[in-house]
Protein backbone atom coordinates (compact mmCIF):
# COMPACT_ATOMS: atom_id res chain seq x y z
CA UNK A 1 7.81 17.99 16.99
CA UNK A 2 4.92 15.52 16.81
CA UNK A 3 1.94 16.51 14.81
CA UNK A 4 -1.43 16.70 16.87
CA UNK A 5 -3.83 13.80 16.47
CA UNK A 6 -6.29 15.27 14.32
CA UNK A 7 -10.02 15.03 15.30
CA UNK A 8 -13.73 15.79 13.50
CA UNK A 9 -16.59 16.36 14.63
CA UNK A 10 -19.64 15.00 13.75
CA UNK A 11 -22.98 16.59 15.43
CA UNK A 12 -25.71 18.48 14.22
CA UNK A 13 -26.43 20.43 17.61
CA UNK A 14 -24.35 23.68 17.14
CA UNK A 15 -24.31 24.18 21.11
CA UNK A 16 -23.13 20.39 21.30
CA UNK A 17 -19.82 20.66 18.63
CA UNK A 18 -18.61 23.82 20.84
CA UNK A 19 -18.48 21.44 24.54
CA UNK A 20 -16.63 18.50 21.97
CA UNK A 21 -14.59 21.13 20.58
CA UNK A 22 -13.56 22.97 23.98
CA UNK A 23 -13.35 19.52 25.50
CA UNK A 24 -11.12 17.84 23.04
CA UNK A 25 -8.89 20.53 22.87
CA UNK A 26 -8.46 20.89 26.41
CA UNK A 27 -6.09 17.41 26.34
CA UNK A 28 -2.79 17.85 24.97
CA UNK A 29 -1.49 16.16 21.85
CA UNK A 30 -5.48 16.82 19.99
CA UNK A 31 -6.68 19.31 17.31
CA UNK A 32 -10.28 19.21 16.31
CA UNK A 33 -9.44 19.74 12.20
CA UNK A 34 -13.40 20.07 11.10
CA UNK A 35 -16.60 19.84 11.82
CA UNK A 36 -20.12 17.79 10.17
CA UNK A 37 -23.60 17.79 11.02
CA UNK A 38 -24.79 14.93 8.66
CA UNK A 39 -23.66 11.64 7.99
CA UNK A 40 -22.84 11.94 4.22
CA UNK A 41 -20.71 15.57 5.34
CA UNK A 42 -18.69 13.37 7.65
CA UNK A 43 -17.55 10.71 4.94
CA UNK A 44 -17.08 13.74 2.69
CA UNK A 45 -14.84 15.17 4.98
CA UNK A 46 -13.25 11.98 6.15
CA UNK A 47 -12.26 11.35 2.35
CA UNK A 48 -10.74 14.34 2.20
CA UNK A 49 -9.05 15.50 5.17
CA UNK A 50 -8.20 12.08 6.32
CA UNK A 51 -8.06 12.84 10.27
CA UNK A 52 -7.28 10.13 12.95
CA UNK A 53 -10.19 10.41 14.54
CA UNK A 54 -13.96 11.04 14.55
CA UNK A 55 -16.16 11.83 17.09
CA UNK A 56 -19.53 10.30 15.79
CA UNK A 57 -23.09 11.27 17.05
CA UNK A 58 -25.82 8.43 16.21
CA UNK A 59 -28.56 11.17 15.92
CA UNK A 60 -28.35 13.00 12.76
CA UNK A 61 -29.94 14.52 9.87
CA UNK A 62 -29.37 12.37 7.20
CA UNK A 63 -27.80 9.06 7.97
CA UNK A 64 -27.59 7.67 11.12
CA UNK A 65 -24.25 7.54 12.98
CA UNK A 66 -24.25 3.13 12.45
CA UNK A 67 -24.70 3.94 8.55
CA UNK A 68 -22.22 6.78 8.69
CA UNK A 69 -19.38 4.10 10.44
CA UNK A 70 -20.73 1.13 8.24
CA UNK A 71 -19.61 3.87 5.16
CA UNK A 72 -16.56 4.62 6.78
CA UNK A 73 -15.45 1.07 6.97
CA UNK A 74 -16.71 0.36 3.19
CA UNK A 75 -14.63 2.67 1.71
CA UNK A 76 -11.67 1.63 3.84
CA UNK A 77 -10.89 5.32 5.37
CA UNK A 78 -8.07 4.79 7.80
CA UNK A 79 -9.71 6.68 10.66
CA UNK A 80 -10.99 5.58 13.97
CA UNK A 81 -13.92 6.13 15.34
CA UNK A 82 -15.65 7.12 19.32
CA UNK A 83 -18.87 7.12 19.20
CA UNK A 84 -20.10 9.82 21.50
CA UNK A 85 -24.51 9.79 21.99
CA UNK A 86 -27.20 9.64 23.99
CA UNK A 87 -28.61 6.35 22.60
CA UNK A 88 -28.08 3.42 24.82
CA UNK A 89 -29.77 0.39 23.04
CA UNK A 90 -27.96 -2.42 23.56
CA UNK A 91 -28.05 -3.78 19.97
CA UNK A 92 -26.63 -0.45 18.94
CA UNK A 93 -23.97 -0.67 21.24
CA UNK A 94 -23.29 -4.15 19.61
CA UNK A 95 -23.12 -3.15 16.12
CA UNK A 96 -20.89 0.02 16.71
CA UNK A 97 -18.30 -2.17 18.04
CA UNK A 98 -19.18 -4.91 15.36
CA UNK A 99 -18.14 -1.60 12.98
CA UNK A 100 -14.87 -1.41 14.67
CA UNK A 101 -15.85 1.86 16.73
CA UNK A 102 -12.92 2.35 19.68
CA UNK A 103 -15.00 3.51 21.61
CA UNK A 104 -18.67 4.15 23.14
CA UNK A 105 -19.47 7.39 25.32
CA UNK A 106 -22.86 7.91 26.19
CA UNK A 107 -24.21 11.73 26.67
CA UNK A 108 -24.12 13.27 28.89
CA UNK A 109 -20.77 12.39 29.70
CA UNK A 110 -17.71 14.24 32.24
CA UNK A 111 -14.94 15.86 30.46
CA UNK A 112 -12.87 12.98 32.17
CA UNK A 113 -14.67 10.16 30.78
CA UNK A 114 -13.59 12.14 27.26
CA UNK A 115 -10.18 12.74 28.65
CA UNK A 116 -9.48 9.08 29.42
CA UNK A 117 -10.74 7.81 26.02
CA UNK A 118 -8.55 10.56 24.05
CA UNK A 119 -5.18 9.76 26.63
CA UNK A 120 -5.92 5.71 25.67
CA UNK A 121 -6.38 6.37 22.14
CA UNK A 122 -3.29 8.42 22.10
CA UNK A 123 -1.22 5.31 23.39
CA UNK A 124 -2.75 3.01 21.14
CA UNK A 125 -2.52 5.49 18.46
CA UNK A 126 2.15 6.42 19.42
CA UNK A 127 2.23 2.62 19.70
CA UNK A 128 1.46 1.80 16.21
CA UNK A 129 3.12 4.75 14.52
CA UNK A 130 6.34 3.71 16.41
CA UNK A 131 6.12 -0.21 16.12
CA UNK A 132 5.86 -1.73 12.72
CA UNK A 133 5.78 -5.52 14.03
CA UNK A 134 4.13 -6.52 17.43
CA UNK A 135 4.40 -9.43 19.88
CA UNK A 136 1.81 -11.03 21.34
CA UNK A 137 2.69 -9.21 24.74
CA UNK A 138 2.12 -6.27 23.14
CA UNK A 139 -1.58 -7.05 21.72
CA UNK A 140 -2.00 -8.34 25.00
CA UNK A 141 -0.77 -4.81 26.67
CA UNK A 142 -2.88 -2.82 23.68
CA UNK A 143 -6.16 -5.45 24.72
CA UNK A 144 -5.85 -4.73 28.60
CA UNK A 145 -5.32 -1.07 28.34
CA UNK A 146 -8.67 -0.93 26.15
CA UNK A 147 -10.23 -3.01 28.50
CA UNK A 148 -9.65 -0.35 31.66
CA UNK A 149 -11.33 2.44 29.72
CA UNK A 150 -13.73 3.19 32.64
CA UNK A 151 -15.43 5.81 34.12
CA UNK A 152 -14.68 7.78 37.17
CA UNK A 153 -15.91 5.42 40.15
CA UNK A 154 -15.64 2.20 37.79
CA UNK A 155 -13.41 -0.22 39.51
CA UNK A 156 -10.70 -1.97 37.74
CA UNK A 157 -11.31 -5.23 36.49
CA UNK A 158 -14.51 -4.19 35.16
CA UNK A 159 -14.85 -3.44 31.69
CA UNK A 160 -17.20 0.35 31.50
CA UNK A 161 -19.33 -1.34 27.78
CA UNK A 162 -20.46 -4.56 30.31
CA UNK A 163 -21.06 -2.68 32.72
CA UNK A 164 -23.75 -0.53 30.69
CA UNK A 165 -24.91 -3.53 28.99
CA UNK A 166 -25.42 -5.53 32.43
CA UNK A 167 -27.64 -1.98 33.42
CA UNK A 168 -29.52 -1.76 30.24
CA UNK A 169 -30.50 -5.65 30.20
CA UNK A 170 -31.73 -5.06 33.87
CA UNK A 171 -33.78 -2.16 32.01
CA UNK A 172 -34.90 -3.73 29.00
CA UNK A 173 -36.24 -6.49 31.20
CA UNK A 174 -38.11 -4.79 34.01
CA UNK A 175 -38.49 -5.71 37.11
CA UNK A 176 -36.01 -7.98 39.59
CA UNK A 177 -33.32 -10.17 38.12
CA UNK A 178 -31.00 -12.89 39.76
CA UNK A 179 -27.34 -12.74 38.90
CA UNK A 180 -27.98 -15.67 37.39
CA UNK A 181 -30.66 -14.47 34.65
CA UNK A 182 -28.47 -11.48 33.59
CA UNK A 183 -26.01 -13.84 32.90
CA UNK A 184 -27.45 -15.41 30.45
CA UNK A 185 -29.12 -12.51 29.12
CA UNK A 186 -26.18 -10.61 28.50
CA UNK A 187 -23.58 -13.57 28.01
CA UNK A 188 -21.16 -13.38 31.21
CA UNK A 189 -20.36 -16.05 33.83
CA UNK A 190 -22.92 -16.20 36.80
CA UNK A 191 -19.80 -14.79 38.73
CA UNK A 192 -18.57 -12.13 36.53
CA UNK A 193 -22.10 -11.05 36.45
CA UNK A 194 -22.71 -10.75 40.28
CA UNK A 195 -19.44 -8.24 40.26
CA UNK A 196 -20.98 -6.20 38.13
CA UNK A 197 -24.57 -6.17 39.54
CA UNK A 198 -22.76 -5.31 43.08
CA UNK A 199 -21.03 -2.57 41.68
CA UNK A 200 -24.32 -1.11 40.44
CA UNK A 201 -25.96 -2.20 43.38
CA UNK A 202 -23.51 -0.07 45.47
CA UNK A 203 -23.25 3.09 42.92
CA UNK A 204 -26.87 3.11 43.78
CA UNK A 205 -27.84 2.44 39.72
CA UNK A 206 -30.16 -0.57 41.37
CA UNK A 207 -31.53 -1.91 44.13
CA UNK A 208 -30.87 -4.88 45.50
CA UNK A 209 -33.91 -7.33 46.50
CA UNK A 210 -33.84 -10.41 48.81
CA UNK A 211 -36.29 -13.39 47.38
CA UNK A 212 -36.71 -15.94 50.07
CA UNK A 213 -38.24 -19.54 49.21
CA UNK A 214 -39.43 -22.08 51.19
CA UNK A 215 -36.30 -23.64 51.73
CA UNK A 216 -32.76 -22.49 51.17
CA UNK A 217 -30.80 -19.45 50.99
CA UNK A 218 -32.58 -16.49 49.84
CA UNK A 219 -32.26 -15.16 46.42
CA UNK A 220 -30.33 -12.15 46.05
CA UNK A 221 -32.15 -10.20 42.80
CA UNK A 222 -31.57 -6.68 40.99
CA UNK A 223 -33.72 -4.21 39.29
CA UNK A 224 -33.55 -0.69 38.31
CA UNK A 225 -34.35 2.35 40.15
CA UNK A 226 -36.56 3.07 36.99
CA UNK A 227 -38.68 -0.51 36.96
């Protein structure tokens, strides 16, 4: 019989750990093996249960959840990390993968969103237990399947961490944007940033605005529903 992926969590709101915990172990193959509500808990706790994986809040006590993964990674622990919070800066976002976080799930979140992060983890996680050499076809595989992480209503192709950091540029910013300003903003092709700004456009996250000149073709340009 294959032993359970074991999980902590780490979250200081009491009401918060009980939703992870009945979440998490409402997909099969994951047992939530502890609990912390402060950074320096967690890396106690990490040291010595060892579990696969940590569910990481940014928002705590003590050390913030970056500090708490940049600790993680300088003691080497062999556990992966999801972040799951409510903070959505963009430079945050950046550095938690920078960290070597799996993961990214903003609060509040569907038990599905949870569910598809645990069920992709779980592949990644029987894949290298079972393969001790890879090919490049099966990076490749591992890198796709990462990439189609997404959110209920997120088409594929899209990749769900663009997607938010495409919204929160468009926030950050204020007011209208062309596809091509958010491209450079955020670092995407003109192209790959129109898909994106459509998407939003027509999941109702922003509104769509028509700029017309003098001459030419009018302008097609994005804000928020909060600018």
């Amino acid at each position: 019989m294959v032993a359970p992926i074991s999980v902590i969590i780490v979250e200081d709101d009491p009401m918060v750990v009980e939703v992870n915990r009945g979440f998490v172990s409402a997909v099969p193959g994951f047992k939530v093996v502890g609990v912390a509500r402060s950074g320096r808990e967690a890396v106690e706790i990490i040291k010595k249960m060892a579990p696969d994986l940590v569910l990481l809040d940014i928002y705590l006590p003590d050390m913030d959840g970056v500090s708490t993964l940049q600790e993680i990674r300088r003691l080497n622990l062999s556990t992966d990390v999801i972040m799951v919070t409510a903070a959505q800066n963009a430079e945050t976002i950046q550095n938690v993968f920078r960290y070597g976080a799996i993961d990214y799930i903003i609060k509040p979140f569907k038990y599905n969103r949870l569910k598809t992060a645990l069920n992709s983890y779980a592949s990644l996680h029987s894949r290298f237990m079972r393969q001790s050499r890879m090919e490049q076809s099966d990076i490749d595989s591992l890198a796709l399947s990462r990439g189609q992480q997404m959110e209920d209503g997120v088409p594929k192709g899209l990749n769900e961490i663009t997607l938010k950091q495409v919204y929160l540029h468009l926030l950050k910013e204020g007011g209208s944007l062309s596809a091509e300003e958010v491209a450079e903003g955020v670092g995407l092709a003109r192209v790959t940033a129109r898909r994106y700004l459509e998407h939003l456009e027509k999941s109702g996250k922003v509104i769509l605005e028509m700029q017309y000149g003098s001459v030419g073709r009018p302008v097609n340009r994005y804000r928020t529903r909060e600018s």
